[in-house]
C-alpha atoms as a PDB file:
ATOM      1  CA  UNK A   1      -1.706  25.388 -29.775  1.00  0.00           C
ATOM      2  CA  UNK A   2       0.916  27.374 -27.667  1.00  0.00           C
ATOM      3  CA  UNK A   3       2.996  25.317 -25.335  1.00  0.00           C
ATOM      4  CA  UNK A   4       2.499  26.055 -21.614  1.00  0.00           C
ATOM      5  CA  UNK A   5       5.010  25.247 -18.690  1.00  0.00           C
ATOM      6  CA  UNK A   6       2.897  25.214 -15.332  1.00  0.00           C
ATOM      7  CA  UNK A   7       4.830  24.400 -11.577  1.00  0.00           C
ATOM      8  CA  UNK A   8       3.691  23.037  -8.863  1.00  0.00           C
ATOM      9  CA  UNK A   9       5.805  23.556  -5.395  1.00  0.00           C
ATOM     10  CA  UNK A  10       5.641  21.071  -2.526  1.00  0.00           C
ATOM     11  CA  UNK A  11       7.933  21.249   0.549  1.00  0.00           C
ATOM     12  CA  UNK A  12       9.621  18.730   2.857  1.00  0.00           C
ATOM     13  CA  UNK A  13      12.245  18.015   5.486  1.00  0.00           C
ATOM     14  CA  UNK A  14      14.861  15.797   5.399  1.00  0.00           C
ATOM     15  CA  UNK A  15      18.404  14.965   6.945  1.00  0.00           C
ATOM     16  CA  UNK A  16      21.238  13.935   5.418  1.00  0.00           C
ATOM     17  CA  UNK A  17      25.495  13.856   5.418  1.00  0.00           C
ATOM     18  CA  UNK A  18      27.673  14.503   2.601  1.00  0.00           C
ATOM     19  CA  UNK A  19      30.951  12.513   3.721  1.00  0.00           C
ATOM     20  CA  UNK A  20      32.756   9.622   2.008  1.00  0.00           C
ATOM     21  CA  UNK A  21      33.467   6.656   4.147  1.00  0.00           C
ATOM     22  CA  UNK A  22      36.811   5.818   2.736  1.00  0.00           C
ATOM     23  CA  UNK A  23      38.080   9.355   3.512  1.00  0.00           C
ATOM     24  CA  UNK A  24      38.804  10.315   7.203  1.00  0.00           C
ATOM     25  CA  UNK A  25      37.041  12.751   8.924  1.00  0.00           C
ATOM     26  CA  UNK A  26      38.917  15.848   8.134  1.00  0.00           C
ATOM     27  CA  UNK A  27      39.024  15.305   4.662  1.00  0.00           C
ATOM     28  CA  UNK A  28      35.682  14.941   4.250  1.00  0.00           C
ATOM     29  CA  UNK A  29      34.986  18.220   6.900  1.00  0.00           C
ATOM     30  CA  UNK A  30      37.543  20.006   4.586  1.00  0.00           C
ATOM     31  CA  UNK A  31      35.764  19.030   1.643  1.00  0.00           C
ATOM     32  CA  UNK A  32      32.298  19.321   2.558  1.00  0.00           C
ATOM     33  CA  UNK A  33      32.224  21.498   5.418  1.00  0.00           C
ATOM     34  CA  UNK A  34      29.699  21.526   8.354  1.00  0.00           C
ATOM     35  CA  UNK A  35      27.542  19.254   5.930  1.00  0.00           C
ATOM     36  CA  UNK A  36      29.898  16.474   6.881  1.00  0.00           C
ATOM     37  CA  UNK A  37      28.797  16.271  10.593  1.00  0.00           C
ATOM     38  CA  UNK A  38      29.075  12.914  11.705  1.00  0.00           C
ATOM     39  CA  UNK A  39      25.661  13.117  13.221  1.00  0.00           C
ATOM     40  CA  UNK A  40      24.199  14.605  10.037  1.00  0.00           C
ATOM     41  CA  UNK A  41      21.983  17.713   9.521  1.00  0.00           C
ATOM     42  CA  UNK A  42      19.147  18.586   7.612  1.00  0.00           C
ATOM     43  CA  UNK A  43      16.937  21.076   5.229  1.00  0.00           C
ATOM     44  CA  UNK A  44      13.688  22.199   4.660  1.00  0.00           C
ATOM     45  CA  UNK A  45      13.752  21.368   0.872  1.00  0.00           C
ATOM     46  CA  UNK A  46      11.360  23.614  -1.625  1.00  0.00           C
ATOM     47  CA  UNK A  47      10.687  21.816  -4.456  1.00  0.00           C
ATOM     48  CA  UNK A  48       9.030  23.197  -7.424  1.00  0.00           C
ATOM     49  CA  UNK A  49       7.992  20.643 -10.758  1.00  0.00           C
ATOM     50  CA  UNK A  50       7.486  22.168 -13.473  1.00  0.00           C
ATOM     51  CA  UNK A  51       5.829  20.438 -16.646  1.00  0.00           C
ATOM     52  CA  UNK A  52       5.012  21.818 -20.128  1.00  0.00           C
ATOM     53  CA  UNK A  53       2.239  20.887 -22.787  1.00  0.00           C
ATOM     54  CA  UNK A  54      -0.658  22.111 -24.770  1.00  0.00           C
ATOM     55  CA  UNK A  55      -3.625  22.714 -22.720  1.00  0.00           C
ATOM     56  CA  UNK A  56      -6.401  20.509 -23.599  1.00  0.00           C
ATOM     57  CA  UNK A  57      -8.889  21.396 -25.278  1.00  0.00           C
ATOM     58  CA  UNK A  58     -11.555  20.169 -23.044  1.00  0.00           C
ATOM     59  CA  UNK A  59     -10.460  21.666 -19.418  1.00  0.00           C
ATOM     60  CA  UNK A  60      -7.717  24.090 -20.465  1.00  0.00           C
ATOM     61  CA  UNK A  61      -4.878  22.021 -18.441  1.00  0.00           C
ATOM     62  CA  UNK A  62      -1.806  20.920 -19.345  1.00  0.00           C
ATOM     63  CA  UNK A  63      -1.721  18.940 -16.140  1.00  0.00           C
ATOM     64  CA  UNK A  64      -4.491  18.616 -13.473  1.00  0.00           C
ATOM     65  CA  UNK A  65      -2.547  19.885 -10.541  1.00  0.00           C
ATOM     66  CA  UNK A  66      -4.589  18.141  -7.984  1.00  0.00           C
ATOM     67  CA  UNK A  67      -3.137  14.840  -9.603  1.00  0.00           C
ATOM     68  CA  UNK A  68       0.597  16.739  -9.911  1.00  0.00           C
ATOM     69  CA  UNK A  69       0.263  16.898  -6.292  1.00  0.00           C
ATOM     70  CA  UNK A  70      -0.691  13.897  -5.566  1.00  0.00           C
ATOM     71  CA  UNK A  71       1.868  11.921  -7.733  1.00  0.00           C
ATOM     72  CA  UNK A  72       4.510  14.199  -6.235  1.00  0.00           C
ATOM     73  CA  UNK A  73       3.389  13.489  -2.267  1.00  0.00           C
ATOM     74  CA  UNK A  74       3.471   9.742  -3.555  1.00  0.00           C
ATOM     75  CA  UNK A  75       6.220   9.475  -4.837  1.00  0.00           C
ATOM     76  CA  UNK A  76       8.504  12.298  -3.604  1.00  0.00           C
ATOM     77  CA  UNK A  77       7.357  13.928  -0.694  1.00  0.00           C
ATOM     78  CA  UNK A  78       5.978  11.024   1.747  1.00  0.00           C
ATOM     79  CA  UNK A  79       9.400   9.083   1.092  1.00  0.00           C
ATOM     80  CA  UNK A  80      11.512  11.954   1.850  1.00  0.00           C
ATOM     81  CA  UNK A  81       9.939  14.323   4.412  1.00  0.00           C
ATOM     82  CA  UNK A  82      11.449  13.980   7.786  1.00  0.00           C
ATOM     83  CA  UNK A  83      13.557  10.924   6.624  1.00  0.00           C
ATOM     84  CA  UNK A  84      17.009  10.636   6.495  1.00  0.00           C
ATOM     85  CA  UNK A  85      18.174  10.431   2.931  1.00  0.00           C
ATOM     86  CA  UNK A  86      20.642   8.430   3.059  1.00  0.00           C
ATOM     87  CA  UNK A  87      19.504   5.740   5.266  1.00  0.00           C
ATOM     88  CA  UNK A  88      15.844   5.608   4.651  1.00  0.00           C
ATOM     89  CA  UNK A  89      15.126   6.420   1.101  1.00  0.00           C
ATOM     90  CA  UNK A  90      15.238   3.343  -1.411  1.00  0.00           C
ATOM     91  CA  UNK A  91      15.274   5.834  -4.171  1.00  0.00           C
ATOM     92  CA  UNK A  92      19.151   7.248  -2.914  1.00  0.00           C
ATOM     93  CA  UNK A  93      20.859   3.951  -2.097  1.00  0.00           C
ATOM     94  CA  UNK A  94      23.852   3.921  -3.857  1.00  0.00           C
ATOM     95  CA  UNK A  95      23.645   7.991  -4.236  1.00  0.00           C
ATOM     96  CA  UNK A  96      25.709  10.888  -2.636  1.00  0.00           C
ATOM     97  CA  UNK A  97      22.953  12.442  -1.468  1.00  0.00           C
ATOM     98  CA  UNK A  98      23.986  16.070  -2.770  1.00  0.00           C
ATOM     99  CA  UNK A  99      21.299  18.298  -3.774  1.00  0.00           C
ATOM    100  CA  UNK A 100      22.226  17.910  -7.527  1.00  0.00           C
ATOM    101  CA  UNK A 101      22.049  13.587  -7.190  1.00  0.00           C
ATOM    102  CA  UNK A 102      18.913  14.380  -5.250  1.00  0.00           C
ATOM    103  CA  UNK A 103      17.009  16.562  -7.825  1.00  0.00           C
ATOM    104  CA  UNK A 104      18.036  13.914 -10.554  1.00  0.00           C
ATOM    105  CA  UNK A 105      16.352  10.679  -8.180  1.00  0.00           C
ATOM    106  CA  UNK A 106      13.364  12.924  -8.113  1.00  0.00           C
ATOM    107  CA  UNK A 107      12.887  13.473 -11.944  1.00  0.00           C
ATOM    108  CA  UNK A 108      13.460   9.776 -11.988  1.00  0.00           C
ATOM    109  CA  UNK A 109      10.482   9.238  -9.550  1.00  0.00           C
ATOM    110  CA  UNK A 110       8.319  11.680 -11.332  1.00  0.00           C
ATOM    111  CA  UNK A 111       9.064  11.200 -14.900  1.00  0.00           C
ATOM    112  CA  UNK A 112       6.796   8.206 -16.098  1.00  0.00           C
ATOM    113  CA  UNK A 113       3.041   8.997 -14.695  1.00  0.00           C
ATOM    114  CA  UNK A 114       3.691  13.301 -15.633  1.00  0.00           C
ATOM    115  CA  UNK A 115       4.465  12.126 -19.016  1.00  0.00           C
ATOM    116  CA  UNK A 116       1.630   9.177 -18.913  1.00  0.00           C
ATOM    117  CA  UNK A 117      -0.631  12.292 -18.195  1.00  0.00           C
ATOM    118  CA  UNK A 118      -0.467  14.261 -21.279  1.00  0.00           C
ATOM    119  CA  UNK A 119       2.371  16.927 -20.390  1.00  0.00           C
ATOM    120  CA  UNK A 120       6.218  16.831 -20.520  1.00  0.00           C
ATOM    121  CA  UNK A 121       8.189  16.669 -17.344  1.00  0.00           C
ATOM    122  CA  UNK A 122      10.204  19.685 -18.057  1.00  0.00           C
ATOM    123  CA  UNK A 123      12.134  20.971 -14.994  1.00  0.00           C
ATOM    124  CA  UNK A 124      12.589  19.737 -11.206  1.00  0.00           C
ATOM    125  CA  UNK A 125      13.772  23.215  -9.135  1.00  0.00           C
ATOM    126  CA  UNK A 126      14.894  21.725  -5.493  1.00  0.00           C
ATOM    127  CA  UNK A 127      16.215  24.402  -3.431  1.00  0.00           C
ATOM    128  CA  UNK A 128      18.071  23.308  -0.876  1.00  0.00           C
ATOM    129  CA  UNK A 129      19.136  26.590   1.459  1.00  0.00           C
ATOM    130  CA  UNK A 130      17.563  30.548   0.399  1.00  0.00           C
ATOM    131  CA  UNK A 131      20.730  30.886  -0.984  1.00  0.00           C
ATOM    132  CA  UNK A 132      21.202  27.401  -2.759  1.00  0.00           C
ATOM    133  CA  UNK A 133      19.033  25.806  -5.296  1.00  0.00           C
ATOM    134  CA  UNK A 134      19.422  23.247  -8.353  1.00  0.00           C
ATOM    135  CA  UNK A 135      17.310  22.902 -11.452  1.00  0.00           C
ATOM    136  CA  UNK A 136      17.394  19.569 -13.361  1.00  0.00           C
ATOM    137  CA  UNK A 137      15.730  19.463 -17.083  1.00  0.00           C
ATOM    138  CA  UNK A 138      16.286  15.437 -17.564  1.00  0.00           C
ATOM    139  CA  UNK A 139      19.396  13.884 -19.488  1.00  0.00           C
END
């Protein structure tokens, strides 16, 4: 059988601050810009999951896409939309919250019941900005 990659996109808000707390403010302004503000900011985060298999032989799927959804609103999307990342998201503690640590935390999340289902978690696309995005293929 041919090997299939299939994505499903969900989207989400979320604040967060890229600063280190043992470096003064204008180090970490100089270093991370405007996304240091010391009353945070935030995104509208796209995030696409993409997971490969065979399609099965009885429904054609590789992945039932109503249960993607629902594993990533569960475990993803509910815990991060309109939260702030680094305060409120058990999954982050003890993270930089940078798009990269972020797309890794969410493969993390995502990993175990996508590959309990019959496909392979292959790729987790979060963009970030329309100009920024990160893709994350496991590790």
């Amino acid at each position: 059988m041919p090997i299939v990659h299939i994505t499903r996109r969900e989207r989400f808000s979320a604040a967060h601050k890229l600063s280190r707390p043992d470096w003064s403010l204008e180090k970490n302004l100089a270093t991370f810009g405007k996304c240091a503000n010391p009353n945070w900011h935030g995104h509208n985060y796209d995030l696409w999951v993409t997971v490969k298999g065979e399609p099965s032989a009885e429904t054609g799927f590789v992945i039932d896409l109503s249960f993607l959804g629902k594993i990533i609103k569960e475990r993803v999307v509910d815990l991060l939309d309109h939260k702030n990342i680094d305060l409120d998201v058990a999954f982050m503690r003890g993270r930089w919250s940078s798009t990269e640590n972020l797309a890794i935390a969410i493969w993390e999340q995502l990993e175990a019941p996508v590959n309990e289902s019959g496909g392979r978690l292959f790729c987790v696309k979060l963009q970030e900005t329309e100009n920024n995005h990160v893709e994350y293929y496991g590790g």
